[in-house]
N, C-alpha and C. Protein backbone atom coordinates (compact mmCIF):
# COMPACT_ATOMS: atom_id res chain seq x y z
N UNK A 1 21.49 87.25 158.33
CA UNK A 1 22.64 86.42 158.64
C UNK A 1 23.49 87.06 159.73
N UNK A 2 23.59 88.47 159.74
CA UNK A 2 24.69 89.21 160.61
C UNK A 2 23.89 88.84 161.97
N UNK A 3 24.46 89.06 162.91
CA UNK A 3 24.19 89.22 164.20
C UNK A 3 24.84 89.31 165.51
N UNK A 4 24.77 89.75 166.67
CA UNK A 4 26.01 89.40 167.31
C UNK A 4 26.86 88.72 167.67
N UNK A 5 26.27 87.30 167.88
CA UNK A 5 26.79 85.94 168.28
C UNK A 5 26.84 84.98 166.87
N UNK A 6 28.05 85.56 166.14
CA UNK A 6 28.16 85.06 164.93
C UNK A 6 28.30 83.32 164.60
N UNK A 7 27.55 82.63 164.09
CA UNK A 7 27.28 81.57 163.90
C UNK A 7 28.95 81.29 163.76
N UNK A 8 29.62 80.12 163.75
CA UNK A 8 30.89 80.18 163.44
C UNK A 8 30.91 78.59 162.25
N UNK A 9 31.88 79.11 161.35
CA UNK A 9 32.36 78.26 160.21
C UNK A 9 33.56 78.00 159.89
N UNK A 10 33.93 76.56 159.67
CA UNK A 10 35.40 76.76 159.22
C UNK A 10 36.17 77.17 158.17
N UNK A 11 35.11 77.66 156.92
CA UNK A 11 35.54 78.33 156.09
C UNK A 11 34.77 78.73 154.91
N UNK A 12 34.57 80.12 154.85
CA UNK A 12 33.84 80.99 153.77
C UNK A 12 34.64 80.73 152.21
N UNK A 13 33.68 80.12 151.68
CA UNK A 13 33.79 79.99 149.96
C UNK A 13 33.28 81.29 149.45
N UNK A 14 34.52 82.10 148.63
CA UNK A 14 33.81 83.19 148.25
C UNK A 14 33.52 83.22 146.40
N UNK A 15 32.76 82.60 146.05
CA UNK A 15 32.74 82.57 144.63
C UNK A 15 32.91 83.98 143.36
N UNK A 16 33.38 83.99 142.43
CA UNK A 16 33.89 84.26 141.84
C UNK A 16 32.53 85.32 140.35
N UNK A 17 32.15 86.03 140.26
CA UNK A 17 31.34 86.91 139.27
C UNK A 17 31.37 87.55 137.96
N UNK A 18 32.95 86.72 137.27
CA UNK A 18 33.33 87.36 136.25
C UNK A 18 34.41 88.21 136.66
N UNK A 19 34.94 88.22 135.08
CA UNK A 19 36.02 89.67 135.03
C UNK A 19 35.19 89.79 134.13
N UNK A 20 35.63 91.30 134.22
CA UNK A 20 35.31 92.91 133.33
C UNK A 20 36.16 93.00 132.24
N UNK A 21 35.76 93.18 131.12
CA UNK A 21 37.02 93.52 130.08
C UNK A 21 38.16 94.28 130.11
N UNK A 22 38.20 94.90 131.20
CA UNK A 22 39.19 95.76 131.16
C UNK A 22 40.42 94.94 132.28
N UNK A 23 39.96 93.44 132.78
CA UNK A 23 40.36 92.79 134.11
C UNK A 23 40.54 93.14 135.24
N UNK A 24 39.37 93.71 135.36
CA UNK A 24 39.48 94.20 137.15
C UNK A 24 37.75 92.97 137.12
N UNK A 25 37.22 93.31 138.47
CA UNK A 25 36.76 93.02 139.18
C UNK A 25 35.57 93.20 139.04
N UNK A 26 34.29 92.25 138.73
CA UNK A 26 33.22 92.85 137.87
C UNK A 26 32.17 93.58 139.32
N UNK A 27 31.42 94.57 138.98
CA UNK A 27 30.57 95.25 140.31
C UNK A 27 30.09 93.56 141.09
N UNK A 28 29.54 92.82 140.48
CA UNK A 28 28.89 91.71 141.01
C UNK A 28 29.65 91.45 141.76
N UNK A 29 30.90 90.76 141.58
CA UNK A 29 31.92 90.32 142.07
C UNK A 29 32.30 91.15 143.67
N UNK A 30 32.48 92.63 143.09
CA UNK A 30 33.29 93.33 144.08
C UNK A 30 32.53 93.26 145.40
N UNK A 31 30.94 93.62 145.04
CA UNK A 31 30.02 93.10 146.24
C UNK A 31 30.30 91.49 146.96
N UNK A 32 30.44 90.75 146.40
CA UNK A 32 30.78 89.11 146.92
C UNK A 32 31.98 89.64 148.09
N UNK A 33 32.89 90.77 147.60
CA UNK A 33 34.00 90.41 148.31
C UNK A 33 33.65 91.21 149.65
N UNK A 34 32.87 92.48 149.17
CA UNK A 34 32.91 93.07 150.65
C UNK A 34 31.95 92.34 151.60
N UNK A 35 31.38 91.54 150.98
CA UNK A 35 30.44 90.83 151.97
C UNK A 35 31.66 90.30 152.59
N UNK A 36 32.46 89.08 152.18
CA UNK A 36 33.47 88.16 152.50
C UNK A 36 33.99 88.73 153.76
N UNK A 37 34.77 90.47 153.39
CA UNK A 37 35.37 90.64 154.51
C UNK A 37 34.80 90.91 155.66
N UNK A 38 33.59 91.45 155.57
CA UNK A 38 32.42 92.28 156.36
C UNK A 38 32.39 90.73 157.21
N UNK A 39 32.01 89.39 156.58
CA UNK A 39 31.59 88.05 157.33
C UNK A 39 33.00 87.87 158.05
N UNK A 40 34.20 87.74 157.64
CA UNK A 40 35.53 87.52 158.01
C UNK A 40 35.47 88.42 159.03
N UNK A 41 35.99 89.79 159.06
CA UNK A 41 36.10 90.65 160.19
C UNK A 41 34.70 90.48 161.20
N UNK A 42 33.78 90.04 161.27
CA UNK A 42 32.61 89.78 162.51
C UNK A 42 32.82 88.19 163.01
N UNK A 43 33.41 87.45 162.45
CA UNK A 43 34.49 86.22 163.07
C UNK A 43 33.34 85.06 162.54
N UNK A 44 32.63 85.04 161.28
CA UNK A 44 31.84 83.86 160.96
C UNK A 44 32.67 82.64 160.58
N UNK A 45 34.41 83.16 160.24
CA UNK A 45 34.99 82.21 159.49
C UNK A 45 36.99 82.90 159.86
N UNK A 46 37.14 81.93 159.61
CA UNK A 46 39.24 82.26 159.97
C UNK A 46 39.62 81.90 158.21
N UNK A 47 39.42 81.17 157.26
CA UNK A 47 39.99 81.09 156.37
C UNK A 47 38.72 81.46 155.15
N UNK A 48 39.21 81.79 153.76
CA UNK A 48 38.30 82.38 152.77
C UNK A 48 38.91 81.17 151.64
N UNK A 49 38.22 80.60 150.95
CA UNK A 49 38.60 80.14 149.48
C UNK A 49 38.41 80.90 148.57
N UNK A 50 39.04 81.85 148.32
CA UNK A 50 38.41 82.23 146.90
C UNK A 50 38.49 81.96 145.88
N UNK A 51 37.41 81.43 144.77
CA UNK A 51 37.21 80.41 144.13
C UNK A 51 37.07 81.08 142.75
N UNK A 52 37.82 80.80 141.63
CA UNK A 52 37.16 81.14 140.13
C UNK A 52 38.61 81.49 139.56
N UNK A 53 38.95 80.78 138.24
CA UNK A 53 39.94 80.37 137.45
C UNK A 53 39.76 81.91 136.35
N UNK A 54 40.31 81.32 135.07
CA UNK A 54 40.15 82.53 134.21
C UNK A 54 38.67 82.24 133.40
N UNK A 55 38.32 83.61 133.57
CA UNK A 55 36.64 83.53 132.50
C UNK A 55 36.56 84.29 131.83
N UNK A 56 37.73 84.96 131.54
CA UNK A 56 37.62 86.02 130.34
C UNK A 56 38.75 85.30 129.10
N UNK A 57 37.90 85.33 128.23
CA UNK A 57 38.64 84.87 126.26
C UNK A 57 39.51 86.01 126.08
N UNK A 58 39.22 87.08 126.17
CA UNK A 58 39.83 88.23 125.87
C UNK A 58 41.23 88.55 126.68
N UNK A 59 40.77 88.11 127.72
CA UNK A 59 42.53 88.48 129.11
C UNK A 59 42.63 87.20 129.93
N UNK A 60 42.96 85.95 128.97
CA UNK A 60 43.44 84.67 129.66
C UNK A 60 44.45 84.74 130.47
N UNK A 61 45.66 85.49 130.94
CA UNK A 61 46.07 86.00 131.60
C UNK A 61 45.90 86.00 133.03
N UNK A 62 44.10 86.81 133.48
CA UNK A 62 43.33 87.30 134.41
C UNK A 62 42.85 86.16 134.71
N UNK A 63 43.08 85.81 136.58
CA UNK A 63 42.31 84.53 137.44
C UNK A 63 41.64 85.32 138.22
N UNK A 64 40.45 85.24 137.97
CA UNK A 64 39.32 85.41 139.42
C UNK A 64 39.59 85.43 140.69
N UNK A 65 40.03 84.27 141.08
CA UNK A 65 40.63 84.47 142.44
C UNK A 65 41.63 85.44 142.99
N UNK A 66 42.37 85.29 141.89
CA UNK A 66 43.40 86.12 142.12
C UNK A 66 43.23 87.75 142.58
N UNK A 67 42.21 87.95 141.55
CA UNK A 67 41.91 89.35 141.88
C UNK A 67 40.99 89.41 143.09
N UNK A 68 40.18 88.56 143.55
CA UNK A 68 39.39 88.88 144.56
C UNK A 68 40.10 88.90 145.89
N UNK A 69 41.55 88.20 145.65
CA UNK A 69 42.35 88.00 147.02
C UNK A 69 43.06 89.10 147.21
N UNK A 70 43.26 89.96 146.12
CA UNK A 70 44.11 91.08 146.58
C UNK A 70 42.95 91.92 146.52
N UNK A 71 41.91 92.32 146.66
CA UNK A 71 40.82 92.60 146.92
C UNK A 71 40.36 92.70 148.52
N UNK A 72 40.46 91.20 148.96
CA UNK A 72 40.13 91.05 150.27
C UNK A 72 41.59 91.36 151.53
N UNK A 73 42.83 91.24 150.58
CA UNK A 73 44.35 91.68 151.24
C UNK A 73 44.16 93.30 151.74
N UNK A 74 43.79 93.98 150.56
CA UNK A 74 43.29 95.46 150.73
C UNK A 74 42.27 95.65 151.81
N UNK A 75 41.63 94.73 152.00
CA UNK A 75 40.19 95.25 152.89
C UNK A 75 40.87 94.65 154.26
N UNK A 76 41.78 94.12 154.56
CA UNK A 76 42.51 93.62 156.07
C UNK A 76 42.28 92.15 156.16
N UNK A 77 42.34 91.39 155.10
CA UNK A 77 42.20 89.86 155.37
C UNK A 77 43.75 89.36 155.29
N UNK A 78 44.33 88.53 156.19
CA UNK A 78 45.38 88.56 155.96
C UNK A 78 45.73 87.50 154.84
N UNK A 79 46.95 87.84 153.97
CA UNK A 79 46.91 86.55 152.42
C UNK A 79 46.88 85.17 153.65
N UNK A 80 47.35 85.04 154.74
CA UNK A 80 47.57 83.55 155.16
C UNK A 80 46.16 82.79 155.37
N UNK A 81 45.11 83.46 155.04
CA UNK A 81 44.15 83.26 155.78
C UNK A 81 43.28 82.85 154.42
N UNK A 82 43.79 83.14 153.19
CA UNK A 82 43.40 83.08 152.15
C UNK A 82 43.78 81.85 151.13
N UNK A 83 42.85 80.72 150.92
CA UNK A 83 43.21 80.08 149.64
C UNK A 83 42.73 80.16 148.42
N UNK A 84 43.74 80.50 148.14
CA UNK A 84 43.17 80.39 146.09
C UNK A 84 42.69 78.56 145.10
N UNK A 85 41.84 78.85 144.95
CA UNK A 85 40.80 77.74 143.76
C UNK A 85 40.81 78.77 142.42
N UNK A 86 41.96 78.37 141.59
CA UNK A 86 42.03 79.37 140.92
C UNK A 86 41.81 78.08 139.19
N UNK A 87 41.36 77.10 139.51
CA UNK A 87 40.61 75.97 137.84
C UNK A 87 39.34 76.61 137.41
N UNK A 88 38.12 76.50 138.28
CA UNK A 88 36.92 76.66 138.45
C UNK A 88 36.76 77.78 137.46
N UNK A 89 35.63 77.84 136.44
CA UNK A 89 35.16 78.41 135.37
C UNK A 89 33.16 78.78 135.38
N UNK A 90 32.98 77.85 136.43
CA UNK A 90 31.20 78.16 136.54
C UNK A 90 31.33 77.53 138.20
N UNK A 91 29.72 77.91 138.74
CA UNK A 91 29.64 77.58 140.00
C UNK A 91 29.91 75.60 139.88
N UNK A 92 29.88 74.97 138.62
CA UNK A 92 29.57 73.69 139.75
C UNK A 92 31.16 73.28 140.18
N UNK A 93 32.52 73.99 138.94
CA UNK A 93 33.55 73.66 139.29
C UNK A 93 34.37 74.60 140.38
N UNK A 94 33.41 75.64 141.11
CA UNK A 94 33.27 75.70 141.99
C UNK A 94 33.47 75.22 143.28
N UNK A 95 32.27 74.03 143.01
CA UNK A 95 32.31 73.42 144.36
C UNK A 95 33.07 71.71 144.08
N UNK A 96 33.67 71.57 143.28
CA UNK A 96 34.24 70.70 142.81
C UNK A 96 35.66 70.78 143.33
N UNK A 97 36.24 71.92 142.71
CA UNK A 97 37.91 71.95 142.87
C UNK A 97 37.91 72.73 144.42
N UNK A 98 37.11 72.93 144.64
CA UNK A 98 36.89 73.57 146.03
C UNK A 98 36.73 72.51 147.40
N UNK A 99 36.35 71.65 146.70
CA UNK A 99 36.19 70.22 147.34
C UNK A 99 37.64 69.50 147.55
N UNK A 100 38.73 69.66 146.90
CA UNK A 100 40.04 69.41 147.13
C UNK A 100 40.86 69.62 148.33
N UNK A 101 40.12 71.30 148.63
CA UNK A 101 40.87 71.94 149.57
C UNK A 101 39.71 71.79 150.76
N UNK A 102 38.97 71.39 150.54
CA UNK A 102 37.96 71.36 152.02
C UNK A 102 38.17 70.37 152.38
N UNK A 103 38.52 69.31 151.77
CA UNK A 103 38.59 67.31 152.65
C UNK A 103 40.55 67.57 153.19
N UNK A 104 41.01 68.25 152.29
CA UNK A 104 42.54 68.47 152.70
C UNK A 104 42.40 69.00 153.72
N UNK A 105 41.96 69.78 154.31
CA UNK A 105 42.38 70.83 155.23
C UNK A 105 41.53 70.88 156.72
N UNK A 106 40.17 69.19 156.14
CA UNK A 106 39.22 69.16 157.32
C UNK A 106 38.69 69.99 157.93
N UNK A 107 37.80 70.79 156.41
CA UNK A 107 36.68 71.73 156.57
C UNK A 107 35.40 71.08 157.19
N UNK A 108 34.37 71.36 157.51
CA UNK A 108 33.26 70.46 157.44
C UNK A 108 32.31 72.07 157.55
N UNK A 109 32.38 72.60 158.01
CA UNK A 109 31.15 73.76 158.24
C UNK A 109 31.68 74.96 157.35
N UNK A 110 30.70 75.00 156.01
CA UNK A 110 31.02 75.84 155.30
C UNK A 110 29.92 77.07 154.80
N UNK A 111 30.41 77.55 154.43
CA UNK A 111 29.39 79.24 154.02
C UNK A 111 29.74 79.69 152.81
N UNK A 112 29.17 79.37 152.39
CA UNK A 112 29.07 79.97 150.23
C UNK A 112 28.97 81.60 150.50
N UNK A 113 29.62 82.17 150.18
CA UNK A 113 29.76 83.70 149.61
C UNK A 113 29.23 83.96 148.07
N UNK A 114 27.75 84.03 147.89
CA UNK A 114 27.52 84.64 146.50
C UNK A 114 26.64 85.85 146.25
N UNK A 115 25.68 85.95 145.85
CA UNK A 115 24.75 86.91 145.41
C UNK A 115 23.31 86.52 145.44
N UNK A 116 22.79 87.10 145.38
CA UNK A 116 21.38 86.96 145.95
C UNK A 116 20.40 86.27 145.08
N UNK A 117 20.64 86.42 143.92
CA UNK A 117 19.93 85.77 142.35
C UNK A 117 21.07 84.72 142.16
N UNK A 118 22.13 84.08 142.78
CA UNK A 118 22.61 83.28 142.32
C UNK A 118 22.84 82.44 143.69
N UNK A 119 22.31 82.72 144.67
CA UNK A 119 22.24 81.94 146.15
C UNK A 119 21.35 80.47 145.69
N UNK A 120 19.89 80.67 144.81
CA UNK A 120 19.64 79.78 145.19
C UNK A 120 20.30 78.04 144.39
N UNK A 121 21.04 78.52 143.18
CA UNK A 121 21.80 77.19 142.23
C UNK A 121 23.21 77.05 143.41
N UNK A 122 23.42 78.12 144.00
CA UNK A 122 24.70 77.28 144.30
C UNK A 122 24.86 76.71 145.20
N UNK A 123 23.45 76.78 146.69
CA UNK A 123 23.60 75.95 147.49
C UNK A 123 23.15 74.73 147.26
N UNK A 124 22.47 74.12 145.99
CA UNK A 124 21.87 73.51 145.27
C UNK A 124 22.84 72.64 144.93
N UNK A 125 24.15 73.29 144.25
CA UNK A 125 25.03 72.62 144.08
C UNK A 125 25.91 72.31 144.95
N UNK A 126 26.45 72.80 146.15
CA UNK A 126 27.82 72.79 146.94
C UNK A 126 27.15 71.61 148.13
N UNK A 127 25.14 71.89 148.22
CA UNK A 127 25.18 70.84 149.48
C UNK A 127 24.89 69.73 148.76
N UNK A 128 24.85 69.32 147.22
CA UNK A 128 25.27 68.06 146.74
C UNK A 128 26.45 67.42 147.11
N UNK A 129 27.35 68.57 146.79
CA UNK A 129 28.63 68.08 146.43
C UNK A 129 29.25 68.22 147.96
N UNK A 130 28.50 68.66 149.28
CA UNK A 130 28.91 68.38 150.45
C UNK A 130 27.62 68.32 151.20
N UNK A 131 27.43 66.75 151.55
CA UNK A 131 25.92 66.38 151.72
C UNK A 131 26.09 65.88 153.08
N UNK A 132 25.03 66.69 153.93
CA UNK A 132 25.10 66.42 155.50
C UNK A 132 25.45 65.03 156.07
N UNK A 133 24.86 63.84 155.29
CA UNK A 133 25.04 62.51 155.30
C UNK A 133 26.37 62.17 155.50
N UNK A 134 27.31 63.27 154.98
CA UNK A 134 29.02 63.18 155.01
C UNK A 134 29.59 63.95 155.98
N UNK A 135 28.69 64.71 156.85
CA UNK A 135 29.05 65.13 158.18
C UNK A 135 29.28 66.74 157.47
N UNK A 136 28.75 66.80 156.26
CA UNK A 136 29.03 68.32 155.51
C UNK A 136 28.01 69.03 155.67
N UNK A 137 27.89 71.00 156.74
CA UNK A 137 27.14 71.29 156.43
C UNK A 137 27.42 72.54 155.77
N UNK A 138 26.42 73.41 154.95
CA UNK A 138 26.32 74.24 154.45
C UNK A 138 25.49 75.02 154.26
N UNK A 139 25.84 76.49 154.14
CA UNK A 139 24.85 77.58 154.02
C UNK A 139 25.54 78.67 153.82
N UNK A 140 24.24 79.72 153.10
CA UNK A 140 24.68 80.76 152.52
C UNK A 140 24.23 81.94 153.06
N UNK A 141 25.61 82.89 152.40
CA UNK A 141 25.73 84.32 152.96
C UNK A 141 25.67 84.88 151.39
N UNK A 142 24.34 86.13 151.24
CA UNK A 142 24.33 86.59 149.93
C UNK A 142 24.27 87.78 149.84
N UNK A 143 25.12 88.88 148.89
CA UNK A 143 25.53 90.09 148.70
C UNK A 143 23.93 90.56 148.34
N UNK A 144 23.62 91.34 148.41
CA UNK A 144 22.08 92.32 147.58
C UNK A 144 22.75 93.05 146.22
N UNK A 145 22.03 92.55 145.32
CA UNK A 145 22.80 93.02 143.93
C UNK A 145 21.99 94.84 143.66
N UNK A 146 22.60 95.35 143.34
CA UNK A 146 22.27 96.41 143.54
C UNK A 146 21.67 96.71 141.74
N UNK A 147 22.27 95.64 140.94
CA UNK A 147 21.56 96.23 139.49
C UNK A 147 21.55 95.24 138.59
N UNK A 148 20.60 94.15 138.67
CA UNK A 148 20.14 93.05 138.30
C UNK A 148 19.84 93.48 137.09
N UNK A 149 20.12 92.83 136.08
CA UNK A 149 19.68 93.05 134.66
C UNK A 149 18.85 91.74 134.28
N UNK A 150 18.24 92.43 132.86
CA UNK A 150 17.30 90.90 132.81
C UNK A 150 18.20 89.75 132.35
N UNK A 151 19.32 90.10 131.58
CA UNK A 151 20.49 89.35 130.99
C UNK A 151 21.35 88.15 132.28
N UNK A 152 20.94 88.84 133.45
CA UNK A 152 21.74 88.75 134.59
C UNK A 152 20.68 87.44 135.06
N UNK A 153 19.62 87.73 134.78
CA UNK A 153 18.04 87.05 135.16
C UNK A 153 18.24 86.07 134.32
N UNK A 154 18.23 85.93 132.95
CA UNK A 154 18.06 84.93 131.62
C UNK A 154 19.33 83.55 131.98
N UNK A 155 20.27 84.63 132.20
CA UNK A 155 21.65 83.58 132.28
C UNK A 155 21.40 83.01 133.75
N UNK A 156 20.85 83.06 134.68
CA UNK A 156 20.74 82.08 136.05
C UNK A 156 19.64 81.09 135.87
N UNK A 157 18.57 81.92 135.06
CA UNK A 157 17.08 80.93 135.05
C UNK A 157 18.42 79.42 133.82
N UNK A 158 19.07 79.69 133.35
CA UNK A 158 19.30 78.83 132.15
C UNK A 158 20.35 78.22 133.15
N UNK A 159 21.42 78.00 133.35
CA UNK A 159 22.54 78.06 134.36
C UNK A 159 21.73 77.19 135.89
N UNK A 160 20.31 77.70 135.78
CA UNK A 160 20.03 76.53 137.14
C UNK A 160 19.70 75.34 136.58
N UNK A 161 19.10 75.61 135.58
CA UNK A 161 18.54 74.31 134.71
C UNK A 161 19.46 73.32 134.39
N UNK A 162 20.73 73.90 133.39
CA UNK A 162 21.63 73.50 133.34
C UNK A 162 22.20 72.37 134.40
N UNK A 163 22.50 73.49 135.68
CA UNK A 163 22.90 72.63 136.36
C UNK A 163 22.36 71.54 137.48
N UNK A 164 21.13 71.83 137.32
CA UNK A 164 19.91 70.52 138.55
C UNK A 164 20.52 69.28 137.70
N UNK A 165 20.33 69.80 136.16
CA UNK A 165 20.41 68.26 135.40
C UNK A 165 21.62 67.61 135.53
N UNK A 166 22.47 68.21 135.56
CA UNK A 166 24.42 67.85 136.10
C UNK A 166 24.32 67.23 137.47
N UNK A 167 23.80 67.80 138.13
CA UNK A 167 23.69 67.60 139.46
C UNK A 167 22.71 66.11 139.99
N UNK A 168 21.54 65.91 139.24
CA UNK A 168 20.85 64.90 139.26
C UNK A 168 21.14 63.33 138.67
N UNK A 169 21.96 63.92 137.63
CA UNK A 169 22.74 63.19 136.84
C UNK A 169 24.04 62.58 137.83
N UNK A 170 24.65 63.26 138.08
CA UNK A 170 26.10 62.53 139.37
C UNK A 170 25.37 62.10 140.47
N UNK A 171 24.14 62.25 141.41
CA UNK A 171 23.21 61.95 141.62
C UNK A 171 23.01 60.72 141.49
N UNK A 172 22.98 60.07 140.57
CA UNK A 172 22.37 58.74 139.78
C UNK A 172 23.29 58.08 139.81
N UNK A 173 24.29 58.18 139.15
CA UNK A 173 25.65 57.62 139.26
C UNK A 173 26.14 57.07 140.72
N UNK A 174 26.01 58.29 141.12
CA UNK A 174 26.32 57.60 143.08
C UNK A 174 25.54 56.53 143.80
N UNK A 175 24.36 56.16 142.96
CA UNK A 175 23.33 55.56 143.51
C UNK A 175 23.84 53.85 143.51
């Protein structure tokens, strides 16, 4: 994806990997973000969504976004440059409440920020839910997970399934 003549987008979706019990920032996650800034500072994109509500039972409190923005504030993104999607609980509400702020703000060229075992459900889902036919395009930029577990494996193989059928299903409906 890197290169010199950086493809340009109007705005990097950086999705969201969990909190940690302790509410910081889960490793998965923290990788999503340095990708984000690494894509931000080489000029693929001027604004970041960062996307993901609370997902921890234990510290309802703790928003995803939240933490990934002062995350990316620390790494030199400036907050103005930053919107928070702070509902979203799984990738499809994701690209759902994320969809609010992209028709508001007359996004059209967008770049999913996820992970490499979870690249392939979410462009699955986001170029549903922003389908070239609507002048929407999309594509992804994916972190290299450095320690894939099989747990990590079980919950995406189930989670894509999950969601083709959600997805095929609104699908139908539109028809």
């Amino acid at each position: 994806m890197m290169n010199e003549h950086p493809e340009k987008f109007d705005v990097g979706i950086l999705l969201g990997a969990g909190i940690g019990k302790d509410g910081s920032i889960t490793p998965v996650g923290l990788e999503r973000v340095e990708l984000a800034v690494l894509l931000f500072s080489k000029g693929y994109f001027d604004a970041i969504i960062s996307s993901g509500g609370n997902t921890s039972r234990e510290i309802p409190e703790k928003i995803e976004a939240k933490i990934m923005s002062s995350f990316l504030e620390r790494k030199g993104v400036p907050q103005q440059k930053i919107i928070l999607e702070y509902k979203s609980k799984n990738t499809l509400q994701n690209a759902l409440y994320s969809k609010d702020i992209v028709e508001k703000k007359g996004f059209r060229k967008i770049l999913v920020i996820t992970s490499d075992f979870h690249m392939e459900r979410a462009l699955m889902i986001f170029r549903n839910m922003f389908p070239p036919e609507k002048g929407y395009y999309v594509k992804g930029a994916e972190s290299k997970t450095s320690f894939l577990t099989e747990e990590i494996k079980n919950h995406e193989i189930k989670d894509y399934s999950r969601d083709k059928l959600m997805v095929d299903a609104i699908n139908k409906l539109e028809e």
